[in-house]
Protein backbone atom coordinates (compact mmCIF):
# COMPACT_ATOMS: atom_id res chain seq x y z
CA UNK A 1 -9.64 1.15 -21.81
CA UNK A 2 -6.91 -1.29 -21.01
CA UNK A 3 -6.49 -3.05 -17.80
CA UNK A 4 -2.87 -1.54 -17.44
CA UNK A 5 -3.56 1.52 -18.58
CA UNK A 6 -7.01 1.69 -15.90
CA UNK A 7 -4.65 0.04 -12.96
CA UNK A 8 -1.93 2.59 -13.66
CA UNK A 9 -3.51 5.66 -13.75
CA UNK A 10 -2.62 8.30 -10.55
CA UNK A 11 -5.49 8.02 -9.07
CA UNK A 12 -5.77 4.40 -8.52
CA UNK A 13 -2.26 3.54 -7.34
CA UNK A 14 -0.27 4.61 -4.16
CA UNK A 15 3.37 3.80 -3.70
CA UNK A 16 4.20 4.61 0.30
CA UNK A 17 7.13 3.94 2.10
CA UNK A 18 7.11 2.46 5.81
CA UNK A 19 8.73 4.64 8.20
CA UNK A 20 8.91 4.96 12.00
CA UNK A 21 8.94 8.75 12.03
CA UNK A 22 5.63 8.89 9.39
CA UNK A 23 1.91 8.78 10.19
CA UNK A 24 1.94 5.33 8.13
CA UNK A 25 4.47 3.92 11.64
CA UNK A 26 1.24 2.42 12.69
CA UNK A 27 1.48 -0.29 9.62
CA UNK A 28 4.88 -1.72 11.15
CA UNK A 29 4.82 -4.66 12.82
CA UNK A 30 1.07 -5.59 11.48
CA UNK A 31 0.61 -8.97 9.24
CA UNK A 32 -1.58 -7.58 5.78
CA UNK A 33 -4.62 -9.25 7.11
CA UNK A 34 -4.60 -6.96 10.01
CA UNK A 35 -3.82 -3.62 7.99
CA UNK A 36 -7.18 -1.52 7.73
CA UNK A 37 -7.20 -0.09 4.35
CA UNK A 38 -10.82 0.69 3.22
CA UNK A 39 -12.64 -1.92 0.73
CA UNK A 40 -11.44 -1.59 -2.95
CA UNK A 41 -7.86 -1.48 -2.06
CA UNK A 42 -5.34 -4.34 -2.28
CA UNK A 43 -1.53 -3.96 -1.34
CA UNK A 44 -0.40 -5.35 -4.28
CA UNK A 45 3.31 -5.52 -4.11
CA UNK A 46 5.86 -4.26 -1.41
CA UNK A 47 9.79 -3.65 -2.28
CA UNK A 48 11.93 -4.58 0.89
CA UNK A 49 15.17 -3.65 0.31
CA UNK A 50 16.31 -5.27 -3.10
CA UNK A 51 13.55 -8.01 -3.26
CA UNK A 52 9.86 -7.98 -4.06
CA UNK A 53 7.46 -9.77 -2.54
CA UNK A 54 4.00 -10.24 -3.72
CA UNK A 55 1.93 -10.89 -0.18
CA UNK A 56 -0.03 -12.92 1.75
CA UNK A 57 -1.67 -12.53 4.82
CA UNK A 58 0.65 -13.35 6.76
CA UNK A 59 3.22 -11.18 5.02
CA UNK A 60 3.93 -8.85 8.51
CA UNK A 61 5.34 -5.06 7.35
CA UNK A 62 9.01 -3.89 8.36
CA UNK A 63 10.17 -0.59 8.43
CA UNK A 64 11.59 0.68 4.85
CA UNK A 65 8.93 -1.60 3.18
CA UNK A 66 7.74 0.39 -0.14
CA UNK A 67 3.74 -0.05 -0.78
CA UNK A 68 2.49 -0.41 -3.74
CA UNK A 69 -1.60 -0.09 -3.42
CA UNK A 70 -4.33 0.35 -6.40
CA UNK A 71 -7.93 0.72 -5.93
CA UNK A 72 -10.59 2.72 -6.80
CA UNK A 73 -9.92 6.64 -6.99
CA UNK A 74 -12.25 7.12 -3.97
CA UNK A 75 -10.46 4.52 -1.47
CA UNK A 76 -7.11 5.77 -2.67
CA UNK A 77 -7.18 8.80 -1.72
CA UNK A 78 -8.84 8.36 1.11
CA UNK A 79 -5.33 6.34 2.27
CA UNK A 80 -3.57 9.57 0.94
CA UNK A 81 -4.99 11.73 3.37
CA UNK A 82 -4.42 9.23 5.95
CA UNK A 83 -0.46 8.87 5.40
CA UNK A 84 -0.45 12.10 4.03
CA UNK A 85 0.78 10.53 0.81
């Protein structure tokens, strides 16, 4: 199988969007290195507003920020039930 077509498959990717009045409100204000998502998962890009940013550490999430996480099946949707995603 092909590394797109493996990273792109449902079950491996989770696109969430930040929002004070969701279960994921907990995530605003925190820099990425203090976000506990479970090993195997990796916030790989986040749309804010009309820009994308690929981040860091440091990269602290705002309300409106869209999520885009892959990892394995298993850790995914675990972070589905959590944000009820």
């Amino acid at each position: 199988m092909q590394l797109k077509e493996a990273l792109f498959r449902n079950e491996r990717i989770m696109v969430v969007t930040l929002a004070r009045d969701q279960d994921n409100s907990t995530l605003i204000g925190l820099r990425i290195r203090e976000v506990s998502f479970p090993d195997g998962t990796l916030i790989a890009m986040i749309r804010r507003g009309d820009e994308m940013v690929i981040p860091t550490g440091d990269t602290e999430l705002i309300d409106g920020d869209r999520l885009t996480v892959i990892g394995r099946p298993e850790e995914i949707s675990a972070l589905r039930n959590r944000y009820g995603v």
